[in-house]
C-alpha atoms as a PDB file:
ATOM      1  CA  UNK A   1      16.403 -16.981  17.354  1.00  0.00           C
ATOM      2  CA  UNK A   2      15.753 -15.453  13.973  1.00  0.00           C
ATOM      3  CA  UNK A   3      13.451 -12.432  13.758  1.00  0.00           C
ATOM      4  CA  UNK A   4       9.945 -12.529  11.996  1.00  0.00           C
ATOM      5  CA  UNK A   5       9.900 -11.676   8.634  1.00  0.00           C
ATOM      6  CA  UNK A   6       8.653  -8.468   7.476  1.00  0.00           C
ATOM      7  CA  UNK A   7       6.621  -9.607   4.633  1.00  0.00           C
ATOM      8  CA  UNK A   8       6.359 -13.088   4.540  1.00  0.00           C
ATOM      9  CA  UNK A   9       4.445 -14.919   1.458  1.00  0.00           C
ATOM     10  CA  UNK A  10       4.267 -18.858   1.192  1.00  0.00           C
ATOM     11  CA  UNK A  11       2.950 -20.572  -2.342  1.00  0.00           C
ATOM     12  CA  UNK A  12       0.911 -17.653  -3.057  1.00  0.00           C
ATOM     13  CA  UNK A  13      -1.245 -18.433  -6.270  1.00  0.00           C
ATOM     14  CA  UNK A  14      -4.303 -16.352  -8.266  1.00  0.00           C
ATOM     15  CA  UNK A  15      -6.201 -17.446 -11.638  1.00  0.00           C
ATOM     16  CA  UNK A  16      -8.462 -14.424 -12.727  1.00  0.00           C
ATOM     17  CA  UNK A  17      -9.596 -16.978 -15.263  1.00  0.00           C
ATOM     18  CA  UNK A  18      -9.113 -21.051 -15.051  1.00  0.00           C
ATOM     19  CA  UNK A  19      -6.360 -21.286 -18.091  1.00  0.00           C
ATOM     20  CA  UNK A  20      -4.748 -17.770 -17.283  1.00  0.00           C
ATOM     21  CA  UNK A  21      -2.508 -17.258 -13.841  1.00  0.00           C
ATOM     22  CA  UNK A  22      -1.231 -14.567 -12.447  1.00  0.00           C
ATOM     23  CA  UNK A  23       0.595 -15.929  -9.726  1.00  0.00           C
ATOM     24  CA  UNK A  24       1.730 -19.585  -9.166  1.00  0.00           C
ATOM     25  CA  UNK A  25       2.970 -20.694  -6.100  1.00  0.00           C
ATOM     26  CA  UNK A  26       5.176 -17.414  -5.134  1.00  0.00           C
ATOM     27  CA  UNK A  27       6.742 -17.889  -2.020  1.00  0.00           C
ATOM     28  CA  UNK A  28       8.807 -15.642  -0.821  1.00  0.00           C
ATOM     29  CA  UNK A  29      10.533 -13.742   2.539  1.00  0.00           C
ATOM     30  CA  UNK A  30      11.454  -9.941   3.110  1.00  0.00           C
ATOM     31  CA  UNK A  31      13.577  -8.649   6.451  1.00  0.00           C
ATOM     32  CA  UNK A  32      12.860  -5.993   8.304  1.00  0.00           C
ATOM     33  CA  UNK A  33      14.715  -2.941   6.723  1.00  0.00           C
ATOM     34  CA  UNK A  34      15.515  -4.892   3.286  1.00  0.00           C
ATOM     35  CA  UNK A  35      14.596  -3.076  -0.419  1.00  0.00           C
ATOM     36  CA  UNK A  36      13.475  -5.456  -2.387  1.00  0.00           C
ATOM     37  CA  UNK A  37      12.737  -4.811  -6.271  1.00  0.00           C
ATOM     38  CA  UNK A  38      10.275  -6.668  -8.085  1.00  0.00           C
ATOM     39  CA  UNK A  39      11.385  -6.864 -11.727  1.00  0.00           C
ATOM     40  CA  UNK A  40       9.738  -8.545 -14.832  1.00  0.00           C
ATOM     41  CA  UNK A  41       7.649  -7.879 -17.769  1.00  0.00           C
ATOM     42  CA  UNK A  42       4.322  -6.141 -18.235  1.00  0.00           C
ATOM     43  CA  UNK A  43       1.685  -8.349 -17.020  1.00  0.00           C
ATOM     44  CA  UNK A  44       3.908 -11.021 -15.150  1.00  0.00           C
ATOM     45  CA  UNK A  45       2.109 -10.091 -12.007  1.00  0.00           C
ATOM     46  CA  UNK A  46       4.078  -7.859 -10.443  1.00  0.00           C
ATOM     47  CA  UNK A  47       1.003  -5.676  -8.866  1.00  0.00           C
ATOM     48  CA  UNK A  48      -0.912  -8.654  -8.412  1.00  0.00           C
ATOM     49  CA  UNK A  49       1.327  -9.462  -5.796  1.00  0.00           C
ATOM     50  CA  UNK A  50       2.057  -6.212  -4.265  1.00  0.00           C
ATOM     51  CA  UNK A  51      -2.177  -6.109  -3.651  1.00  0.00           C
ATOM     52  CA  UNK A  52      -1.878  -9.503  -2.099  1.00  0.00           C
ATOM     53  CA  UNK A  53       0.184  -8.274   0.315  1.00  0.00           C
ATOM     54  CA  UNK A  54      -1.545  -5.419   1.099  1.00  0.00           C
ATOM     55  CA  UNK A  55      -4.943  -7.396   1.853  1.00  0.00           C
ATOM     56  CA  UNK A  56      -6.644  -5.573  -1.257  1.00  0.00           C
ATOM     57  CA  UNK A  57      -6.658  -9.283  -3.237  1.00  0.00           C
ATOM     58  CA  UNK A  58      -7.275 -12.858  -2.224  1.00  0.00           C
ATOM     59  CA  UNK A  59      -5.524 -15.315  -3.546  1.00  0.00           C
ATOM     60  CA  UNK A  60      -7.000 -19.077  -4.570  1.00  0.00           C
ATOM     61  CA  UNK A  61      -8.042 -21.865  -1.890  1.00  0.00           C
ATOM     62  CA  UNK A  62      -6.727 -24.818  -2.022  1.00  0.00           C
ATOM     63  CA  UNK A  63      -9.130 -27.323  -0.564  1.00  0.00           C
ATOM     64  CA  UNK A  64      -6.650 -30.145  -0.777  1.00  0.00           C
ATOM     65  CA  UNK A  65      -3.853 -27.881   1.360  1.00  0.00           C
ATOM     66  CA  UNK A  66      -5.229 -25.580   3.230  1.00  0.00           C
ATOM     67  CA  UNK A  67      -1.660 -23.989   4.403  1.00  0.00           C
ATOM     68  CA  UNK A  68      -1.457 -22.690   0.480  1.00  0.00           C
ATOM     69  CA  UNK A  69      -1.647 -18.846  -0.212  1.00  0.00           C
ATOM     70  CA  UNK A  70      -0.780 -17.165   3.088  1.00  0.00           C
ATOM     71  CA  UNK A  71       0.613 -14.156   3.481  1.00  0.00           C
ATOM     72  CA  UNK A  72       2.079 -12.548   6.474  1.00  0.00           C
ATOM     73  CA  UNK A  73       3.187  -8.655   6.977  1.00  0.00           C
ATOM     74  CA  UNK A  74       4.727  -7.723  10.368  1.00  0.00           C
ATOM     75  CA  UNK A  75       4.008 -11.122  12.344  1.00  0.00           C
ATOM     76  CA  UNK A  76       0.535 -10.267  11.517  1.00  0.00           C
ATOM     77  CA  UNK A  77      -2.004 -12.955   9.012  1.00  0.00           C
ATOM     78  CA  UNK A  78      -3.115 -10.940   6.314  1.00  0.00           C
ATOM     79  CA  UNK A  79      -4.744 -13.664   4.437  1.00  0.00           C
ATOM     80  CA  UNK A  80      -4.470 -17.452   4.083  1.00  0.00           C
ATOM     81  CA  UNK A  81      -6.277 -19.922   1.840  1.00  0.00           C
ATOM     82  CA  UNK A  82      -8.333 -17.266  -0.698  1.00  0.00           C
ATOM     83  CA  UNK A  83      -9.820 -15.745   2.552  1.00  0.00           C
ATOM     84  CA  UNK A  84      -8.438 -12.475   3.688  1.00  0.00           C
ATOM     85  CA  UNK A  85      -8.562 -12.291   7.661  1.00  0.00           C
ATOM     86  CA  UNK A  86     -11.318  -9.529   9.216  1.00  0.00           C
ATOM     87  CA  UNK A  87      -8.450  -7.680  11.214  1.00  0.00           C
ATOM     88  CA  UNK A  88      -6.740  -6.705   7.994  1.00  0.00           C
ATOM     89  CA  UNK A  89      -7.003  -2.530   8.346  1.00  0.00           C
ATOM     90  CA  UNK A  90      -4.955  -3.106  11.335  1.00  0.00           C
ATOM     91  CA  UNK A  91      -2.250  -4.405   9.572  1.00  0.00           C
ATOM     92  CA  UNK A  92      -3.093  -2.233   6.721  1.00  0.00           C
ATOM     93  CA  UNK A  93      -2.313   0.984   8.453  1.00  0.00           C
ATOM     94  CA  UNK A  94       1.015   0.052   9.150  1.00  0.00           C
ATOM     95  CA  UNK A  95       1.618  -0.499   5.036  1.00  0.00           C
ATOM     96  CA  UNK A  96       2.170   2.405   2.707  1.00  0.00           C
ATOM     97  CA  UNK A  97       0.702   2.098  -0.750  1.00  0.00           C
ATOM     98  CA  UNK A  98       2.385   3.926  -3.939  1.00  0.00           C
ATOM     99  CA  UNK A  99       0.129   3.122  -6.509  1.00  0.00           C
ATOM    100  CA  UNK A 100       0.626   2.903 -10.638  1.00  0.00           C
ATOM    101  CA  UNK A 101      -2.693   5.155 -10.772  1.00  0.00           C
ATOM    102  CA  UNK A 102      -1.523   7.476  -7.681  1.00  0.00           C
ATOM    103  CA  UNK A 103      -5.012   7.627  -6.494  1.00  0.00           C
ATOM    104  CA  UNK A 104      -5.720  11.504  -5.745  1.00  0.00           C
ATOM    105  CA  UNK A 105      -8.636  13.196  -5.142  1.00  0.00           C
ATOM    106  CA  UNK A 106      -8.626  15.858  -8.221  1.00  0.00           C
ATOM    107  CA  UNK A 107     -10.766  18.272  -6.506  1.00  0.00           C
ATOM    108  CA  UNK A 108      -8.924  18.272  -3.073  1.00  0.00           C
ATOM    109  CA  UNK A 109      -6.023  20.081  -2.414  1.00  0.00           C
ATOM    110  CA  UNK A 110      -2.997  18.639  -2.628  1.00  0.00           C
ATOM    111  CA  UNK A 111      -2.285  19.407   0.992  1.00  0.00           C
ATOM    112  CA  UNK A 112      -5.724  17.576   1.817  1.00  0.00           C
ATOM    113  CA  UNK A 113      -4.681  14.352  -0.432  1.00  0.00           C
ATOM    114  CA  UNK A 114      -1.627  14.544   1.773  1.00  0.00           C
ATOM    115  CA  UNK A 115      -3.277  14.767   5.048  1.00  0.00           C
ATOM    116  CA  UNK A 116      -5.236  11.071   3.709  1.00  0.00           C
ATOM    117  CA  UNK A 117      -2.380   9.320   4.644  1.00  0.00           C
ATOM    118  CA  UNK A 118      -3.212   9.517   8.332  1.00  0.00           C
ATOM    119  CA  UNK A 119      -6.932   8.295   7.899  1.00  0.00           C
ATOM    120  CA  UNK A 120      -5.844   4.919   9.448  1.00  0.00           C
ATOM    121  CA  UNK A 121      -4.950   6.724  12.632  1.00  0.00           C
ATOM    122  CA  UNK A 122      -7.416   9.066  13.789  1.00  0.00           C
ATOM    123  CA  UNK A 123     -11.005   9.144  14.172  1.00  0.00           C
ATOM    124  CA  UNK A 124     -13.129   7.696  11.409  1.00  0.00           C
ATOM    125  CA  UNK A 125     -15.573  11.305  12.503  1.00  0.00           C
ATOM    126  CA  UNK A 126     -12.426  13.753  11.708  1.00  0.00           C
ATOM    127  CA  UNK A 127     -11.058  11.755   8.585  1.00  0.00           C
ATOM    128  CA  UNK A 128     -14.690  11.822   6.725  1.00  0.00           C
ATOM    129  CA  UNK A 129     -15.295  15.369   7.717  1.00  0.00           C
ATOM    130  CA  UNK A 130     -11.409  15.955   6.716  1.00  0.00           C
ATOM    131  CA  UNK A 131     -10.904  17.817   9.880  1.00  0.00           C
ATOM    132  CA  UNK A 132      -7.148  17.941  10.315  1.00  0.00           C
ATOM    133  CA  UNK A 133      -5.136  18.849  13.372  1.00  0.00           C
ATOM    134  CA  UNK A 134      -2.951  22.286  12.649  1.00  0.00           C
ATOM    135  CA  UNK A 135       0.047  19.272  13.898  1.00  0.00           C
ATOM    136  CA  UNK A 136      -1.183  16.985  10.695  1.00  0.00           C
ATOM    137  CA  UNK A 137      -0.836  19.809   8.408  1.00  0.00           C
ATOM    138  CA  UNK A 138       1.895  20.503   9.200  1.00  0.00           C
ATOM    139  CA  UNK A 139       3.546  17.040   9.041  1.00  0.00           C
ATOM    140  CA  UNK A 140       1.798  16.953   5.723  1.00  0.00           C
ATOM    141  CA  UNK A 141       3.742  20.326   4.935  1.00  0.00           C
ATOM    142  CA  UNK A 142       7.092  18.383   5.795  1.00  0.00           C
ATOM    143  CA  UNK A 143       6.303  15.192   4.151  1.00  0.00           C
ATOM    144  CA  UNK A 144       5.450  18.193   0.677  1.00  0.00           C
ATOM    145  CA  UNK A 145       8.632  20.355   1.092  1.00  0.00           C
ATOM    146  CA  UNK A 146      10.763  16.437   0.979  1.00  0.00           C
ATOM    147  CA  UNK A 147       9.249  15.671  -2.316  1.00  0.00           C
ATOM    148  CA  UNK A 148       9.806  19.181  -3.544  1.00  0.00           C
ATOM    149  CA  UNK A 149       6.285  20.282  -3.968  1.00  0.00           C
ATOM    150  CA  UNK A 150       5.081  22.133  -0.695  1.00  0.00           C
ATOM    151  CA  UNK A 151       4.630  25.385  -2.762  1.00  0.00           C
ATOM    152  CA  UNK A 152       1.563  23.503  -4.337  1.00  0.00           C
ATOM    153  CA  UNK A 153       0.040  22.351  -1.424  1.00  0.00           C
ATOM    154  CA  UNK A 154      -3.380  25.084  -1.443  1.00  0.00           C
ATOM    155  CA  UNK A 155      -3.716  24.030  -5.428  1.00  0.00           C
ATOM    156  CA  UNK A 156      -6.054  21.079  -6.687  1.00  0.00           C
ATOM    157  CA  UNK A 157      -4.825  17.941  -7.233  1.00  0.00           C
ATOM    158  CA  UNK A 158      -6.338  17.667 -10.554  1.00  0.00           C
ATOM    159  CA  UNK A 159      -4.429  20.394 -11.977  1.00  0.00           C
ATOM    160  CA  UNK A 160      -0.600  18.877 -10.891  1.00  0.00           C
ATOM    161  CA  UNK A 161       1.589  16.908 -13.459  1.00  0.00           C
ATOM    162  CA  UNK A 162       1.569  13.296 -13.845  1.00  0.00           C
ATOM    163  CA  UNK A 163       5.197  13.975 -11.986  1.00  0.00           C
ATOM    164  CA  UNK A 164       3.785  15.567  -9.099  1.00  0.00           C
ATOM    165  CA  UNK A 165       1.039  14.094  -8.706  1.00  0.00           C
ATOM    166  CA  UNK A 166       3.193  10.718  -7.920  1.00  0.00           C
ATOM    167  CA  UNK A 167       5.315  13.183  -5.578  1.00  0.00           C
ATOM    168  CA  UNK A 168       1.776  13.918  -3.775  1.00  0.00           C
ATOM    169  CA  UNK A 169       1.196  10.502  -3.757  1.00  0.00           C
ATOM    170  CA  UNK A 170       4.286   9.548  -2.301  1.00  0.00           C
ATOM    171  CA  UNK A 171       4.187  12.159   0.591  1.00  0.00           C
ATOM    172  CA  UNK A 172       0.262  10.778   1.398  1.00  0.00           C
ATOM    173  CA  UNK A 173       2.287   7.620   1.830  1.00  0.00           C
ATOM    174  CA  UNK A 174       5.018   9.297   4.134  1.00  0.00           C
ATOM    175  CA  UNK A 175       2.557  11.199   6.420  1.00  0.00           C
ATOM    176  CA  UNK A 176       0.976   7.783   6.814  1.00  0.00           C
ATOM    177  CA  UNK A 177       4.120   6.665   8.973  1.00  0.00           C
ATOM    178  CA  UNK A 178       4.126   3.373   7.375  1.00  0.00           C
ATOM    179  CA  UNK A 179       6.360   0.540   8.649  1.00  0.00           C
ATOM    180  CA  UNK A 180       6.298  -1.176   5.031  1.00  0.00           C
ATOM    181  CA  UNK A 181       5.666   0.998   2.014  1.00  0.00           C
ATOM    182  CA  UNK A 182       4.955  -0.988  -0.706  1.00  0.00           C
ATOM    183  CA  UNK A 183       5.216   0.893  -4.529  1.00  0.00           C
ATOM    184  CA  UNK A 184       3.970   0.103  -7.769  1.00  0.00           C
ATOM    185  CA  UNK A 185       6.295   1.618 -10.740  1.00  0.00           C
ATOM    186  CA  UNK A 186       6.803   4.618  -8.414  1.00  0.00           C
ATOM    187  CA  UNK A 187       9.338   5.816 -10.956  1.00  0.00           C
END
C-alpha cells in the first residue's frame, strides 16, 4: 500500500483574467520528506501555486468536471473545484509559509515576529494579546540563534536588513513546527 502524498495537486488551473492564465491544469505529487524546487521564469506562476496549496487562493471551477482543481496537503482537502474547504486553518497550521515579502511586523520585535509562528497553536486570547509562554520564547530564542540572529531578537523588525529580516521570517516559520514548509524565493 503506497503512502498518501504529502502535497498532492490534480489539474490545478487559475485565470486572473479570461485570456491570461496563471496556472493550467498543474497536476502534480510530493512525498513525505521530498525537496522539491519549483523553477521557471518571473511570472510563470510559481507563487500562484505555492498559495494554492496553502489555502490562501482558489483555483477555477469547472462546472463540466467537477473533480478539476483539487488540492490535497497531508491526506487533508484543502480545496477542490474554485471552493476552498471551511476546515482549511487546520491544515494550515501544519504548513510553514516563507514568503517573497517576509511579512514582519516592523514595529514588533523581532523576537515577537518569531513567537507568530505558534499563533495556530495556542489560544486565539494569548496570540492577540501576544502573551507568550517564557517556554515559547525561548523556542523562539532557538529557532533565532539557528538562523544566526538571536542577538537581535529585543530590536524592531523594521530596522533589520532585507537579509535578516528573511532569517526572522524563516525562524517564525520554524517555531511554527510545520510538517510542510512551503518558501517563496527564500534565497
Amino acid at each position: 500500500m503506497l503512502d498518501t502524498p504529502a502535497i498532492h495537486v490534480s489539474r490545478l488551473t487559475k485565470s486572473f483574467r479570461q485570456d491570461k492564465k496563471a496556472l493550467s491544469d498543474v497536476s502534480l505529487s510530493v512525498s513525505t520528506g521530498e525537496m522539491v524546487a519549483l523553477i521557471g521564469a518571473s511570472g510563470s506562476g510559481k507563487s500562484t501555486l505555492l498559495r494554492h496549496i496553502d489555502g490562501l487562493v482558489q483555483g477555477n471551477r469547472d462546472a463540466r468536471d467537477p473533480r478539476l482543481c483539487c488540492v490535497d496537503v497531508l491526506g487533508r482537502r484543502v480545496q477542490c473545484c474554485g471552493r476552498i474547504k471551511r476546515d482549511v486553518r487546520r491544515t494550515r497550521s501544519d504548513i510553514g509559509f516563507i514568503f517573497q515579502q517576509f511579512n514582519l511586523v516592523g514595529r514588533l520585535s523581532v523576537l515577537t515576529n518569531v513567537c507568530m509562528g505558534l499563533l495556530g497553536r495556542i489560544p486565539t486570547w494569548r496570540g492577540a494579546a501576544a502573551l507568550f509562554t517564557r517556554e515559547e520564547k525561548l523556542q523562539a530564542m532557538e529557532a533565532l540563534a539557528r538562523v544566526g540572529i538571536a542577538d537581535l531578537a529585543g530590536q524592531r523588525a523594521s530596522t533589520l536588513s532585507g537579509g535578516q529580516q528573511q532569517r526572522a521570517a524563516i525562524a517564525r516559520t520554524l517555531v511554527q513546527r510545520a510538517r510542510i514548509i512551503l518558501a517563496d524565493e527564500p534565497i
